[in-house]
N, C-alpha and C. Protein backbone atom coordinates (compact mmCIF):
# COMPACT_ATOMS: atom_id res chain seq x y z
N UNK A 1 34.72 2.58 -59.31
CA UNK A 1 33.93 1.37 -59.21
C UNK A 1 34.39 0.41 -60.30
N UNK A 2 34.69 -1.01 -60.31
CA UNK A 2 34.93 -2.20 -60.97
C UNK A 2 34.01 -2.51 -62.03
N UNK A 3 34.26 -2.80 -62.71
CA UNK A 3 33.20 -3.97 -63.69
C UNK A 3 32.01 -4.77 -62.62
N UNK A 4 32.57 -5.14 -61.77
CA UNK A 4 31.61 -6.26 -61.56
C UNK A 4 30.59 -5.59 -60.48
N UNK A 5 31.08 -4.47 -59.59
CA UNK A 5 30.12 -3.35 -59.13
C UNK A 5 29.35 -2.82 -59.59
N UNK A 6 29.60 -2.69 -60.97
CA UNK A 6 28.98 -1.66 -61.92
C UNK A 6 27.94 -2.55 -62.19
N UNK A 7 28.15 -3.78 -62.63
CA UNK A 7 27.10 -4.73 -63.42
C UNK A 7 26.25 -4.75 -62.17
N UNK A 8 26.61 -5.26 -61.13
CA UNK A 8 25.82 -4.94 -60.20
C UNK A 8 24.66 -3.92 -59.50
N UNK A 9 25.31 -2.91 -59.66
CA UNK A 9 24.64 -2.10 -59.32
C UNK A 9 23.50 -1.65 -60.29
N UNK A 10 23.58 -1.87 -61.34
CA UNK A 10 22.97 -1.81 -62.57
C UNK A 10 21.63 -2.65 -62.50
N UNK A 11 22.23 -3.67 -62.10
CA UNK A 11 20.81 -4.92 -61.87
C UNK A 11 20.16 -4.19 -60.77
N UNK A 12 20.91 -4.25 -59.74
CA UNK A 12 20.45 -3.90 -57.98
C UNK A 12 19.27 -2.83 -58.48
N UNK A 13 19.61 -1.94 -59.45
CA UNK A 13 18.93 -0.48 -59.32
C UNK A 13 18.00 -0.30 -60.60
N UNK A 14 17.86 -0.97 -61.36
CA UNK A 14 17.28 -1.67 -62.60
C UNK A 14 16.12 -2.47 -62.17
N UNK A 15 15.94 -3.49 -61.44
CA UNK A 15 15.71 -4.90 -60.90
C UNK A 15 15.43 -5.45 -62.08
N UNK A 16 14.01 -5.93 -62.70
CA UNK A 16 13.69 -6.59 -63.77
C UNK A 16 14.33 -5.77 -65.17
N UNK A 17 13.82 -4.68 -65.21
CA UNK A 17 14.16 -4.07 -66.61
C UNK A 17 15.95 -4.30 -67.04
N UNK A 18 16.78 -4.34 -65.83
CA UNK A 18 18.45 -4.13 -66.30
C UNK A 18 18.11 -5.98 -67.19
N UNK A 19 17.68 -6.81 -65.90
CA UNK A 19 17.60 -8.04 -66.69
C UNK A 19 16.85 -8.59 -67.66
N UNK A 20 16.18 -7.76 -68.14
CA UNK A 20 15.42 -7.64 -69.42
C UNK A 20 16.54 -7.11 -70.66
N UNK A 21 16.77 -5.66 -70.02
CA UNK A 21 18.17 -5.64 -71.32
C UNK A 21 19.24 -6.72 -71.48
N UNK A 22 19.58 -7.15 -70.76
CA UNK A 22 20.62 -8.31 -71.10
C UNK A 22 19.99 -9.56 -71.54
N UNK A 23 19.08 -9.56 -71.84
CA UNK A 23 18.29 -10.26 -72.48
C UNK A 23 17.96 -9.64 -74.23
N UNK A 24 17.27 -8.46 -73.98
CA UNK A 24 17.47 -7.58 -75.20
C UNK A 24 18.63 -7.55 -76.29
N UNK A 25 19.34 -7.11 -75.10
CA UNK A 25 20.73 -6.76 -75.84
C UNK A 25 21.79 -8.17 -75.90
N UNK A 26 21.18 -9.32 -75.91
CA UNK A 26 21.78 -10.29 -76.07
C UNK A 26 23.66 -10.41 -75.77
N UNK A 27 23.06 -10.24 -74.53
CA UNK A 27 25.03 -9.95 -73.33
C UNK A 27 25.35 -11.42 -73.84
N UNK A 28 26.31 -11.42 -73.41
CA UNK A 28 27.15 -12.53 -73.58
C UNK A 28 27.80 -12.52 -72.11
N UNK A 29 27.96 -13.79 -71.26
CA UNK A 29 28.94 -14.46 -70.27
C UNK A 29 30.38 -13.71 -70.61
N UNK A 30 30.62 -13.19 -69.36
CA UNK A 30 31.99 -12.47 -69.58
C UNK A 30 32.93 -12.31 -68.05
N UNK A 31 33.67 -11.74 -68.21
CA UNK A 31 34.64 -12.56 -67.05
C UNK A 31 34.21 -11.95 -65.66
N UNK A 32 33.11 -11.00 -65.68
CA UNK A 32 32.49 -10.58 -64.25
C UNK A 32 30.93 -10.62 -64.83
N UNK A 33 30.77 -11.32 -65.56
CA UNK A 33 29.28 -12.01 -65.64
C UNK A 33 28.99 -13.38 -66.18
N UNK A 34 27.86 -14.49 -65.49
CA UNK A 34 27.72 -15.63 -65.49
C UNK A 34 26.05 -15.81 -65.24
N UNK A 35 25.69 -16.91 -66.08
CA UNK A 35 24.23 -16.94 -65.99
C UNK A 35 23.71 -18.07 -65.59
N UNK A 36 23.14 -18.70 -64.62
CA UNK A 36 23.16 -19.78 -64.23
C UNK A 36 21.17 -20.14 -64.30
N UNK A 37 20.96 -21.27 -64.32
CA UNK A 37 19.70 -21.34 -64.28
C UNK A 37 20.00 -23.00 -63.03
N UNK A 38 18.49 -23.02 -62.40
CA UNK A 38 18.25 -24.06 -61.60
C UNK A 38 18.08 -25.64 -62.43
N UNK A 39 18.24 -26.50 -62.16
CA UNK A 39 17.77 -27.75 -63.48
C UNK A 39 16.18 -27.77 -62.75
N UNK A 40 15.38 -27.09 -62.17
CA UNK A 40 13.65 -27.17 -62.16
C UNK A 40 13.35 -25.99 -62.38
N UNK A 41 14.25 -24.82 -62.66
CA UNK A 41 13.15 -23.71 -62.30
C UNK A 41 13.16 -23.15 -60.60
N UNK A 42 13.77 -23.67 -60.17
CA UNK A 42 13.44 -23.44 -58.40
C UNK A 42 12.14 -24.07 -57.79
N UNK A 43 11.31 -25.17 -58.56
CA UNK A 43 10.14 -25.72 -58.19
C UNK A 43 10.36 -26.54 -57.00
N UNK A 44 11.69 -27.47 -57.07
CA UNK A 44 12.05 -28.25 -55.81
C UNK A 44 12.11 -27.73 -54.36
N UNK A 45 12.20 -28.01 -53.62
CA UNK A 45 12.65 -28.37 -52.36
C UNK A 45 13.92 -27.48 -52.00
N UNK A 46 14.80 -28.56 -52.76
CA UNK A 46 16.53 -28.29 -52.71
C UNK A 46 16.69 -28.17 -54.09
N UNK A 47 18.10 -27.62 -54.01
CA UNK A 47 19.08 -26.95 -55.42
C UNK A 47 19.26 -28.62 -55.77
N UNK A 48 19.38 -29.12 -56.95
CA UNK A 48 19.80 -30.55 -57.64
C UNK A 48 21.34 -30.21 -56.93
N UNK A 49 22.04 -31.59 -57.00
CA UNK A 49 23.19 -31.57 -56.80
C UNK A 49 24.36 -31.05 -58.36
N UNK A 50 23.85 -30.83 -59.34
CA UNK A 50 24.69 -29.91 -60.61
C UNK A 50 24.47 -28.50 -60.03
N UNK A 51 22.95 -28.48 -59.57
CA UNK A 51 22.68 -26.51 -59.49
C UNK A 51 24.12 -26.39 -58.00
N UNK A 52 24.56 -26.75 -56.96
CA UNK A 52 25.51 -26.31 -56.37
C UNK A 52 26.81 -26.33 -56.34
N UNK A 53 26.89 -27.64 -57.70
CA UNK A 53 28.07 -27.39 -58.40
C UNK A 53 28.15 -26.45 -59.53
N UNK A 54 27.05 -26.02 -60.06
CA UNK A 54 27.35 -24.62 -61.02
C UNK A 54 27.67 -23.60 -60.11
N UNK A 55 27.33 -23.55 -59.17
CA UNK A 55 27.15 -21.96 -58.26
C UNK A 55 28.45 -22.13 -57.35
N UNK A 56 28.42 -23.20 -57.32
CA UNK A 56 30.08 -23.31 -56.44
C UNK A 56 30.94 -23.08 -57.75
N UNK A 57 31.32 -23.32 -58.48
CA UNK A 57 32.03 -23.39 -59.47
C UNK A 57 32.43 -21.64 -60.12
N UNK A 58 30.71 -21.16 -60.08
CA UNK A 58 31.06 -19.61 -60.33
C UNK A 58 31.40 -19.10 -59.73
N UNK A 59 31.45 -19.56 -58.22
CA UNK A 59 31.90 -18.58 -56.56
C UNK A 59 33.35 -18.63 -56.84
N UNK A 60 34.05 -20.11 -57.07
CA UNK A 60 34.93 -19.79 -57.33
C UNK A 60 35.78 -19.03 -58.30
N UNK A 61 35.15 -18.85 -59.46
CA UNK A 61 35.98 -18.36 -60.23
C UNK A 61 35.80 -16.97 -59.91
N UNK A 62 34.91 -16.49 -59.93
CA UNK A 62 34.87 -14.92 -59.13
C UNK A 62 35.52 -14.55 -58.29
N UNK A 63 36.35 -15.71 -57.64
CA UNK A 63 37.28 -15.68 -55.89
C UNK A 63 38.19 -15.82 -56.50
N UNK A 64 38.89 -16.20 -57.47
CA UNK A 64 40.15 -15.89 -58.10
C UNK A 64 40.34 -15.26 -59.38
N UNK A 65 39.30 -14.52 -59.04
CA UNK A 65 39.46 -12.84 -59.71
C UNK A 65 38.82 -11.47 -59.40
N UNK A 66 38.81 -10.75 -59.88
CA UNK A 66 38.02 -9.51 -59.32
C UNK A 66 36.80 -9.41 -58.78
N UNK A 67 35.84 -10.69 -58.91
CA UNK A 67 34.64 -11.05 -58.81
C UNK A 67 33.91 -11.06 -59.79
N UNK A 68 32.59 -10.86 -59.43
CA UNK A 68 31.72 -11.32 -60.59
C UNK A 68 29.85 -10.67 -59.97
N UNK A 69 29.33 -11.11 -61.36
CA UNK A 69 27.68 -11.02 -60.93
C UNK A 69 27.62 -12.38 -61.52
N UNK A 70 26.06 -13.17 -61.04
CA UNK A 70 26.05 -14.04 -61.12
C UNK A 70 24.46 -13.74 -61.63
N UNK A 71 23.68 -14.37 -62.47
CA UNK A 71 22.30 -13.82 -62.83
C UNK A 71 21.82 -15.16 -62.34
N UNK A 72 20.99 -15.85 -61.68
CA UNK A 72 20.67 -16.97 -61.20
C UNK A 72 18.78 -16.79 -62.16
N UNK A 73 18.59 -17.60 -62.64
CA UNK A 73 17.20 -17.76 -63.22
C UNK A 73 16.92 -17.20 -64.90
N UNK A 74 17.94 -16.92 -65.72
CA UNK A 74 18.55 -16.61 -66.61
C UNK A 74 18.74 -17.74 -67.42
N UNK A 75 17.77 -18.09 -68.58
CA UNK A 75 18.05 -19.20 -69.78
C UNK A 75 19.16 -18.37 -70.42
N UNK A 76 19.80 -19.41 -71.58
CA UNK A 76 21.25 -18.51 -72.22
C UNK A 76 21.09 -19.93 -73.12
N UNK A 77 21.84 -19.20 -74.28
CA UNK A 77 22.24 -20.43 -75.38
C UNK A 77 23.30 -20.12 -75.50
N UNK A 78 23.85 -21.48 -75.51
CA UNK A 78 25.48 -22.00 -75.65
C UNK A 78 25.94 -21.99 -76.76
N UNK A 79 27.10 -21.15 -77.48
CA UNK A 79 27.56 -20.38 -78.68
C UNK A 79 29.11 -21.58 -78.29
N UNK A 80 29.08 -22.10 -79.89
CA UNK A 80 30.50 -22.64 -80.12
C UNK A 80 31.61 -21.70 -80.44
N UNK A 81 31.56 -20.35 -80.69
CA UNK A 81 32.38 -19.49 -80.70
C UNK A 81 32.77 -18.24 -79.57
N UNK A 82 31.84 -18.07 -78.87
CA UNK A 82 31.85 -17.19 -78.09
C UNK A 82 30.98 -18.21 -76.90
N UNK A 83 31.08 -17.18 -75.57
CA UNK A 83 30.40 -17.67 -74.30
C UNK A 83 28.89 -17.16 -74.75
N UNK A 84 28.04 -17.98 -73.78
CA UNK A 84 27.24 -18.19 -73.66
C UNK A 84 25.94 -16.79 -73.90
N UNK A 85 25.47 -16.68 -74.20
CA UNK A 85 24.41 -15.24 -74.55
C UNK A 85 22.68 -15.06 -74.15
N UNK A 86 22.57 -14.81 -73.09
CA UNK A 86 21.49 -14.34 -72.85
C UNK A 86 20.12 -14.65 -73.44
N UNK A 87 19.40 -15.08 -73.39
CA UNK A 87 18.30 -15.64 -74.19
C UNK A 87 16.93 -15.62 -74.01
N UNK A 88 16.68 -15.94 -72.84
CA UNK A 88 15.36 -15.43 -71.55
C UNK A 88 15.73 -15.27 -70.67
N UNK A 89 14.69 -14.74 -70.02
CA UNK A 89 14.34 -15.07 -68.62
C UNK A 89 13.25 -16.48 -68.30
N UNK A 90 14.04 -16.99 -67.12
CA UNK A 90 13.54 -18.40 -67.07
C UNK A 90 12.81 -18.65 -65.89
N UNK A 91 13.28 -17.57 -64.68
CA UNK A 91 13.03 -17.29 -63.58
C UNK A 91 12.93 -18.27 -62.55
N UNK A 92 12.63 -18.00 -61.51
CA UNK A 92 12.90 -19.03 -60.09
C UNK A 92 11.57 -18.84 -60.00
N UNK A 93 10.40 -19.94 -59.76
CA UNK A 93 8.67 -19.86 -59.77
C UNK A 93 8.62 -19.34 -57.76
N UNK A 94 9.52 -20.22 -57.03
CA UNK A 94 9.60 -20.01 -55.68
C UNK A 94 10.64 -19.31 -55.38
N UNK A 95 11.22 -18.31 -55.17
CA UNK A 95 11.95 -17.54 -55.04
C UNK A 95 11.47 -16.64 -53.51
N UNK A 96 10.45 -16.95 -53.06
CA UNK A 96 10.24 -16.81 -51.78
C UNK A 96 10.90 -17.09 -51.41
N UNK A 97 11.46 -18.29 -50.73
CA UNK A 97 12.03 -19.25 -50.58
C UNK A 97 13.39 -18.54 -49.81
N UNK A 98 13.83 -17.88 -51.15
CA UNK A 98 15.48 -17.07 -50.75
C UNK A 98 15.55 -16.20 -49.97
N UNK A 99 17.04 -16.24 -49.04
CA UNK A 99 16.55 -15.42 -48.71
C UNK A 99 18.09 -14.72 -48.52
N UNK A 100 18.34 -13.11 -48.26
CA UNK A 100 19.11 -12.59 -48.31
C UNK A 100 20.28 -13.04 -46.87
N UNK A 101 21.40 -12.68 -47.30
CA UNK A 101 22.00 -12.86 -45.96
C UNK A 101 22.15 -11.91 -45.07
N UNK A 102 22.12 -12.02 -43.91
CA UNK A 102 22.06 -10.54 -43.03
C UNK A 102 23.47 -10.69 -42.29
């Protein structure tokens, strides 16, 4: 199994608590992990037009490489020396909303 399976599966089988440790354990953005937050929270309607250019932006870079996890609802503070690090949880309030793909 890959890095980015692993992180995965970790969350998948974890649910809140894996994303609580990476919060804990203050992860850092790394080349099969990325933390993205909504600019409302998920309160809107629709994604802002930045939230589908962040998420397009991480699709791609995950597509020209091994892939990736993507933590969607995840606050993080931005480090001038290193990537980005884990900070809260910020969460999606409507997350009903989503829905899986079948």
């Amino acid at each position: 199994m890959g890095r980015a399976e692993d992180l995965f599966a970790r969350i998948e089988n974890g649910g809140m608590s894996a994303i609580d440790d990476l919060v804990k354990n203050r992860s850092h953005e790394e080349l099969f992990l990325d933390f993205k937050r909504s600019a409302d929270n998920g309160n809107g309607e629709r994604l802002y037009p930045t939230d589908h250019r962040h998420l397009a932006d991480a699709i791609s870079a995950f597509g020209n490489s091994e892939g990736g996890v993507i933590v969607w609802g995840l606050n993080y503070r931005p480090l001038k020396v290193a990537a980005a690090v884990a900070a809260r949880i910020g969460g999606i309030t409507r997350c009903s909303r989503a829905r899986r793909p079948t």
